[in-house]
N, C-alpha and C. Protein backbone atom coordinates (compact mmCIF):
# COMPACT_ATOMS: atom_id res chain seq x y z
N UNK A 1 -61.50 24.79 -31.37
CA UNK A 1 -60.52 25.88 -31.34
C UNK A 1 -60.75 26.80 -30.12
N UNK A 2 -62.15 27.19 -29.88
CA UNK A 2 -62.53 28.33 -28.83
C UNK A 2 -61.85 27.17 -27.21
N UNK A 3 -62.02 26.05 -26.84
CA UNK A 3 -61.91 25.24 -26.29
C UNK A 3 -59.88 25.21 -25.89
N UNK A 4 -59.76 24.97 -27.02
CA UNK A 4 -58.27 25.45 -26.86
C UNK A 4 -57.55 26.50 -26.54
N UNK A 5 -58.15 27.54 -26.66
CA UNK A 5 -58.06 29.11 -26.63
C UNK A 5 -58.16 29.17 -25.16
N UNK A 6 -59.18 28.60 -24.55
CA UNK A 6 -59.46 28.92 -23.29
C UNK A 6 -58.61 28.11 -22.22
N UNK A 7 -57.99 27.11 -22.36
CA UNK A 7 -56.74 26.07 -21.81
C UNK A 7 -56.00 27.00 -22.06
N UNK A 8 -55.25 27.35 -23.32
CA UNK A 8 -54.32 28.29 -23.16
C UNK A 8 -54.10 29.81 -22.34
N UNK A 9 -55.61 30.58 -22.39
CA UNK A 9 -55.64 31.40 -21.89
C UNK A 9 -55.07 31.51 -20.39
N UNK A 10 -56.24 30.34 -19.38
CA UNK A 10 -56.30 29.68 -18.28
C UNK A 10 -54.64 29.31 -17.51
N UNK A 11 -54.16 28.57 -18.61
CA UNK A 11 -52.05 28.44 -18.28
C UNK A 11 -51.71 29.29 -18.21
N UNK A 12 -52.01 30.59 -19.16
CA UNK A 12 -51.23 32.17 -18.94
C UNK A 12 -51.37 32.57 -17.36
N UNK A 13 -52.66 32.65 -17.29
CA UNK A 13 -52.93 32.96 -15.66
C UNK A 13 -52.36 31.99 -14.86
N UNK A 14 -52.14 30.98 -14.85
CA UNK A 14 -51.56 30.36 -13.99
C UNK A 14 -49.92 30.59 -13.75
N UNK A 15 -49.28 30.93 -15.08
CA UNK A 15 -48.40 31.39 -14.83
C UNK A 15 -48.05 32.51 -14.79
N UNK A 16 -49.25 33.50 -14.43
CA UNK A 16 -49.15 34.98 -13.74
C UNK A 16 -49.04 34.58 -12.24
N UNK A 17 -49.93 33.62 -12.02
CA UNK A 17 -50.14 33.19 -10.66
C UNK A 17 -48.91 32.95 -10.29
N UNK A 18 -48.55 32.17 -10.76
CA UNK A 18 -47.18 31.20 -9.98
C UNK A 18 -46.01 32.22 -9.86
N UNK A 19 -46.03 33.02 -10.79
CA UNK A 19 -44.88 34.09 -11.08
C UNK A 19 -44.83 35.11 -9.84
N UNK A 20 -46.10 35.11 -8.80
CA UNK A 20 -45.49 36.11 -7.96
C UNK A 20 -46.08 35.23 -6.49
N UNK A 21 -46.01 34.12 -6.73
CA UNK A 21 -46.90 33.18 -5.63
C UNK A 21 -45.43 32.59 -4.50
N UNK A 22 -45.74 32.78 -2.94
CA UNK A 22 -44.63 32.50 -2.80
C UNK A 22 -44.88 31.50 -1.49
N UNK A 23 -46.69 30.78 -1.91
CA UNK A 23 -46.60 29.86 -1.10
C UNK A 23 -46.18 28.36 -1.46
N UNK A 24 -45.84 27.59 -0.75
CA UNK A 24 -45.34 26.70 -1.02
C UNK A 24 -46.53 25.12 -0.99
N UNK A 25 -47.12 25.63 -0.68
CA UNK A 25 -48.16 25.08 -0.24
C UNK A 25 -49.95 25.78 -1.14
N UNK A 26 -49.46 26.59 -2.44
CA UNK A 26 -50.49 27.15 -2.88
C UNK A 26 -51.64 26.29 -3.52
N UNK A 27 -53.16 26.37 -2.90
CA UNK A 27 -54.34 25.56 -3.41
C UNK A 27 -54.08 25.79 -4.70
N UNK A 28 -53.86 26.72 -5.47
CA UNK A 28 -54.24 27.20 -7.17
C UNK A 28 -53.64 25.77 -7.65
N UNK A 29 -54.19 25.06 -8.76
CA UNK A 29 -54.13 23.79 -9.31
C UNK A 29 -52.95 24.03 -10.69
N UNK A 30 -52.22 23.47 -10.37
CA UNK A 30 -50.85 23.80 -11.40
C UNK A 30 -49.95 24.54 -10.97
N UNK A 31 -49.94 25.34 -9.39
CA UNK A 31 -49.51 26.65 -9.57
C UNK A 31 -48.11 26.12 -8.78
N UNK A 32 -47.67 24.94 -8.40
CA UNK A 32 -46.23 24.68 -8.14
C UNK A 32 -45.45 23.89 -9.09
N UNK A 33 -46.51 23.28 -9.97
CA UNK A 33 -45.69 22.98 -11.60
C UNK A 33 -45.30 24.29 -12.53
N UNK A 34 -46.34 24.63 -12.05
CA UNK A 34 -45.54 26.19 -12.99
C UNK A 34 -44.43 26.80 -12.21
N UNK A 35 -44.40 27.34 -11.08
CA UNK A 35 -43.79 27.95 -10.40
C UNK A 35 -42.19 27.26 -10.84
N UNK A 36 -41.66 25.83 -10.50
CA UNK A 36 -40.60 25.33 -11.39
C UNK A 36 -40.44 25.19 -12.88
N UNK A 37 -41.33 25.61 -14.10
CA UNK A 37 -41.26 25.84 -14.74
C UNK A 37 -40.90 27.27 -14.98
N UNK A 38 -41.27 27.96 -14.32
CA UNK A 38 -41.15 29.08 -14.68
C UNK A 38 -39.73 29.75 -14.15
N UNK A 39 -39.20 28.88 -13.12
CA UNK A 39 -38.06 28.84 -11.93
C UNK A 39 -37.20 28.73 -13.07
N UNK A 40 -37.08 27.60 -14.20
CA UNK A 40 -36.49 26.89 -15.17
C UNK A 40 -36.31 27.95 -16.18
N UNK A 41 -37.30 28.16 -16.83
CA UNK A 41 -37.36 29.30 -17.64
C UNK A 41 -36.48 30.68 -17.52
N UNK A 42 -35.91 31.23 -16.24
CA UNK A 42 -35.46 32.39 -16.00
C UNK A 42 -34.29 31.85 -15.94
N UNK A 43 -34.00 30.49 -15.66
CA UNK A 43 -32.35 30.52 -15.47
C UNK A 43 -32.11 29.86 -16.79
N UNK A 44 -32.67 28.98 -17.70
CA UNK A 44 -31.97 28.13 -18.78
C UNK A 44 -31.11 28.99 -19.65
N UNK A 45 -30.27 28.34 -20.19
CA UNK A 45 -29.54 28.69 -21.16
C UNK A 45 -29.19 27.92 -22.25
N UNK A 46 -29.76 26.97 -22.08
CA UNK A 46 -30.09 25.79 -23.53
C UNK A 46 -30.77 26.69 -24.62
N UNK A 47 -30.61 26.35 -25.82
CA UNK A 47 -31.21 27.57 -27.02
C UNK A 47 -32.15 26.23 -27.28
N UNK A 48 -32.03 25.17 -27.28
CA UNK A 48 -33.16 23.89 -27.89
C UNK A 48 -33.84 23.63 -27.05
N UNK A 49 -34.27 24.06 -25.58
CA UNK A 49 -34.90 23.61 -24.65
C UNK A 49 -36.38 23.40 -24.39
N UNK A 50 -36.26 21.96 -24.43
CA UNK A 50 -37.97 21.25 -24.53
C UNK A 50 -39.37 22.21 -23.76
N UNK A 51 -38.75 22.24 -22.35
CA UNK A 51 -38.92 22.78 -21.68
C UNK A 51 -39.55 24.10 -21.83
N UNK A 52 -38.52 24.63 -22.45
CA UNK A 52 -38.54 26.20 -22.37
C UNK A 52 -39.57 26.70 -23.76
N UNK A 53 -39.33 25.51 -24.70
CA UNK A 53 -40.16 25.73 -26.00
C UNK A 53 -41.74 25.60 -25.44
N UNK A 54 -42.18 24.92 -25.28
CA UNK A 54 -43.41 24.63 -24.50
C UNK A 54 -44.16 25.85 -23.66
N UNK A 55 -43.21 26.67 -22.72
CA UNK A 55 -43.60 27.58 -22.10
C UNK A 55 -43.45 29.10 -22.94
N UNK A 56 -42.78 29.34 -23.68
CA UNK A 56 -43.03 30.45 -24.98
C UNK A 56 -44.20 30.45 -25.23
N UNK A 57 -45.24 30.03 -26.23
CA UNK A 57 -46.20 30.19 -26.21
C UNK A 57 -47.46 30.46 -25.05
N UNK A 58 -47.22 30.32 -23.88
CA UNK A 58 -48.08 30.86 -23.16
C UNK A 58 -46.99 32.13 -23.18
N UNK A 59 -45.94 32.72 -22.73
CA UNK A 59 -45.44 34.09 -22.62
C UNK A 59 -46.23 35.26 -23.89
N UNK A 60 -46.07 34.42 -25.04
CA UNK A 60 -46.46 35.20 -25.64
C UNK A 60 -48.42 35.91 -25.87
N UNK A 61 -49.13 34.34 -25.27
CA UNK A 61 -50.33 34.72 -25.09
C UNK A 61 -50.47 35.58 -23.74
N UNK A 62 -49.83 35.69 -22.97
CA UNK A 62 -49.74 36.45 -21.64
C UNK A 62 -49.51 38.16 -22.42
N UNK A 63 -48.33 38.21 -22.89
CA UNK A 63 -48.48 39.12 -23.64
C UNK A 63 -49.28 39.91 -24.15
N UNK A 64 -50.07 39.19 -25.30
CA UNK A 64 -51.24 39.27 -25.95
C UNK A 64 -51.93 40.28 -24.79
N UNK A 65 -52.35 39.49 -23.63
CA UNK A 65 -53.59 40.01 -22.68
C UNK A 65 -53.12 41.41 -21.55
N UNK A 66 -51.80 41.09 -21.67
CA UNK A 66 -50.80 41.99 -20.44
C UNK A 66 -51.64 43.50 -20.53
N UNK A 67 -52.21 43.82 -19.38
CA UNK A 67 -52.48 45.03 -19.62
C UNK A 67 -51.79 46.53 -18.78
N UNK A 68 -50.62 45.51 -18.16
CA UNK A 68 -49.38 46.70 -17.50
C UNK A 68 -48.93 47.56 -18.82
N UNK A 69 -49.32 48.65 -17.80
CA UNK A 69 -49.03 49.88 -18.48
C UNK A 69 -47.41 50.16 -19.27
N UNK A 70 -47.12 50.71 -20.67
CA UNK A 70 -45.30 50.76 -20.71
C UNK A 70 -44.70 51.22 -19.42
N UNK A 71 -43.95 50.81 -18.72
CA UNK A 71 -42.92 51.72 -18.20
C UNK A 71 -43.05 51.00 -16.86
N UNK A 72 -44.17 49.98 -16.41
CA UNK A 72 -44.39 49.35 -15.75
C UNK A 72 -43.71 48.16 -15.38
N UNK A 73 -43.58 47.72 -14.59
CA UNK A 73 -43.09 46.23 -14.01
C UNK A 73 -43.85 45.32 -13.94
N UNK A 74 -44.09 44.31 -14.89
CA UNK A 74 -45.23 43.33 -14.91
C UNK A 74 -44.65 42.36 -14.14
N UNK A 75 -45.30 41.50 -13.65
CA UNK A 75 -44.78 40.54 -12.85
C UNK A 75 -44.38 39.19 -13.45
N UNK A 76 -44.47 39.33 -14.80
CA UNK A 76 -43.52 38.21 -15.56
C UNK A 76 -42.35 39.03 -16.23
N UNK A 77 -41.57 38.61 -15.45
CA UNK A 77 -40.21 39.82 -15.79
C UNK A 77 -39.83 39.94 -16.92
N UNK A 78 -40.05 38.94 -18.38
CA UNK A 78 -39.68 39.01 -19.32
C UNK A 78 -41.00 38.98 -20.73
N UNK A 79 -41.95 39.52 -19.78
CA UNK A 79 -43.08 39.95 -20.19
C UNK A 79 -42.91 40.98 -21.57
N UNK A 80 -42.33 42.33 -21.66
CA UNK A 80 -41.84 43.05 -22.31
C UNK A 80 -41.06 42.63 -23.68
N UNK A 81 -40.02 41.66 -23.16
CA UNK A 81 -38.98 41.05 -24.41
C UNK A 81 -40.47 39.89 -24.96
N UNK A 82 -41.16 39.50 -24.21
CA UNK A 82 -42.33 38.57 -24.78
C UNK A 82 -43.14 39.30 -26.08
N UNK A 83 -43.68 40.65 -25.37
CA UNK A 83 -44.35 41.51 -26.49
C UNK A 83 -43.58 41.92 -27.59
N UNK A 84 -42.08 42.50 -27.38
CA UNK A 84 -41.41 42.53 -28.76
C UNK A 84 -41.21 41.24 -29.61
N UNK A 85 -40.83 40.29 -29.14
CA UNK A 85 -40.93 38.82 -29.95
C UNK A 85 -41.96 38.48 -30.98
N UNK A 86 -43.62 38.99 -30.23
CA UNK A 86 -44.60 38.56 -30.44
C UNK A 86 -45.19 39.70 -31.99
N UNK A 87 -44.61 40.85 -31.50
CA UNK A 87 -44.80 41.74 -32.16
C UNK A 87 -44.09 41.95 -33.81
N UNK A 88 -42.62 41.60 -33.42
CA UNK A 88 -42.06 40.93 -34.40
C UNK A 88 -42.24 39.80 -35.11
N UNK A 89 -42.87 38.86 -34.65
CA UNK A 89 -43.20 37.64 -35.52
C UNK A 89 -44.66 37.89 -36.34
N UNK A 90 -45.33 39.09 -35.34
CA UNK A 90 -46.77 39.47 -36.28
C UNK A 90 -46.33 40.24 -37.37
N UNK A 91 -45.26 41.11 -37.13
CA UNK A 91 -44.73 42.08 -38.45
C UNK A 91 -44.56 40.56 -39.54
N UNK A 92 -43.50 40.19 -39.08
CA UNK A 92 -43.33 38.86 -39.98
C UNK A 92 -44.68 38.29 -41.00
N UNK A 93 -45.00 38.08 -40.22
CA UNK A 93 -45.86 37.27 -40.46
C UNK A 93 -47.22 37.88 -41.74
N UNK A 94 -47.29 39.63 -41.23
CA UNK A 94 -47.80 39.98 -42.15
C UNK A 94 -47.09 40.73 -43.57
N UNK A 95 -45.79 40.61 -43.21
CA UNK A 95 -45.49 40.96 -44.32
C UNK A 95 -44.92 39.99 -45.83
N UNK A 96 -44.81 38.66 -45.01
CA UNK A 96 -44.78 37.48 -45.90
C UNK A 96 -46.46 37.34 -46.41
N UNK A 97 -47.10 37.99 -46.16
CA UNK A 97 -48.35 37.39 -46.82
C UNK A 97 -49.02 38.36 -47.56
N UNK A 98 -48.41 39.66 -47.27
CA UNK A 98 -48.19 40.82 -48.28
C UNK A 98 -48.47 40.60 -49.84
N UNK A 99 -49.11 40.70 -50.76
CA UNK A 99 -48.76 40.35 -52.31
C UNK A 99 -48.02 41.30 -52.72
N UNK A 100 -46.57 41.28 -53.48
CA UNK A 100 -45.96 42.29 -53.99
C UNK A 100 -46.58 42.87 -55.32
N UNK A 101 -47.10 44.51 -55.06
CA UNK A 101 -47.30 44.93 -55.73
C UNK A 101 -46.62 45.30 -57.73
N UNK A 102 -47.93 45.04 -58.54
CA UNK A 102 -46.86 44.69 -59.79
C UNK A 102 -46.20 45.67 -59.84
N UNK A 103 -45.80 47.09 -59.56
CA UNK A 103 -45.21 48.42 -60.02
C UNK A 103 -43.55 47.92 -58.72
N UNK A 104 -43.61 47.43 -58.14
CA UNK A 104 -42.78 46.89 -57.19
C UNK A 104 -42.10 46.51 -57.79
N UNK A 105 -42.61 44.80 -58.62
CA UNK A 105 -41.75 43.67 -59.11
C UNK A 105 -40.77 44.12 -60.34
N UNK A 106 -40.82 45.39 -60.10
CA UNK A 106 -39.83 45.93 -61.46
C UNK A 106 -39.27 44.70 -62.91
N UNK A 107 -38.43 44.92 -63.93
CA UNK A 107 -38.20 45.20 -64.60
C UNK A 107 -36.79 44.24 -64.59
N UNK A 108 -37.17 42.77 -65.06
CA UNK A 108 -36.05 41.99 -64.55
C UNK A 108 -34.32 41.95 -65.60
N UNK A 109 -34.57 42.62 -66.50
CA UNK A 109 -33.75 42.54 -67.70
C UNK A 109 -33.35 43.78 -68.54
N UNK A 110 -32.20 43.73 -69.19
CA UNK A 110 -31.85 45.42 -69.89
C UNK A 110 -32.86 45.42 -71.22
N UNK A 111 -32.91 43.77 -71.80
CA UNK A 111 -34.13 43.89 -72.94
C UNK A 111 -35.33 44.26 -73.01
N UNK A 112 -35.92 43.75 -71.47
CA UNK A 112 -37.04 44.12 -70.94
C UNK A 112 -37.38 45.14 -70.42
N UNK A 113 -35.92 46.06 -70.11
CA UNK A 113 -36.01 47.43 -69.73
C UNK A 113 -36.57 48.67 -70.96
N UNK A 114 -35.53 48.07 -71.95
CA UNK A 114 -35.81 48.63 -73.48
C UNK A 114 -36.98 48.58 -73.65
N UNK A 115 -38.41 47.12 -73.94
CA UNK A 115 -39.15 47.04 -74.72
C UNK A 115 -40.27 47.99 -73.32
N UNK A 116 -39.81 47.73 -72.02
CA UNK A 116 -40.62 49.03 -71.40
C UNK A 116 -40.86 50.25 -71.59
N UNK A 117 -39.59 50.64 -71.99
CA UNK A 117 -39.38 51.78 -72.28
C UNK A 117 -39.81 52.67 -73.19
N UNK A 118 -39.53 51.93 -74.31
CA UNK A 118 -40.28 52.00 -76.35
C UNK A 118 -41.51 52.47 -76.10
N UNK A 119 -41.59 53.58 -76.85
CA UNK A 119 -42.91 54.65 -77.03
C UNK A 119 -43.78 53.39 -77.95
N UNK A 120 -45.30 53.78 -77.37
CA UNK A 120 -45.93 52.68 -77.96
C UNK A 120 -46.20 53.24 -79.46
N UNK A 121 -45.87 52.88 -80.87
CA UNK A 121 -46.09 53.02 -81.93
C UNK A 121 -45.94 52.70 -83.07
């Protein structure tokens, strides 16, 4: 897992790299596969895109690490809509795993409302 973590990490940077890299000819290893991926990414408009699915998850681990300040211009331009996505799927995520409290799960029936109700005696 730590092994994987660190491949993933490693692609984020690369596609920090590539995102403001404007040689054409850059040594960095990946950094003109990304650079058209990432070329791809800003213009698609496919909603199913193989492509584009694949490269989400590093946006969002980029995210994760982004340490541009709010109000800032990060150099993955959609860096920002990345952190709300990411942020939203963590809300998600913790609130499906939430246990609903029993005083919550109210009171499913008018019979069951009654025998709630009935003074105990």
């Amino acid at each position: 897992r730590q092994q994987q973590q660190r491949l993933e990490v490693a692609a984020a940077a690369v596609l920090v790299h590539a995102a403001s890299c404007s040689d054409a000819a850059c040594p960095v290893p990946h950094c003109n596969k990304m650079k058209k991926i990432h070329a791809h990414f800003l213009e698609c408009t496919t909603s199913d895109c193989a492509i584009c699915k694949k490269l989400r998850p590093l946006t969002y681990i980029h995210a994760k690490h982004c340490h541009t300040a709010p109000g800032e211009q990060c150099v993955i331009s959609y860096c920002a809509r990345a952190k709300r996505e990411l942020q939203a799927l963590l809300n998600r995520n913790q609130h499906a795993q939430r246990p609903v409290p029993i005083m919550a799960q109210g009171v499913s029936s008018g019979s069951d409302a009654r025998l709630a109700a009935a003074p105990n005696g």
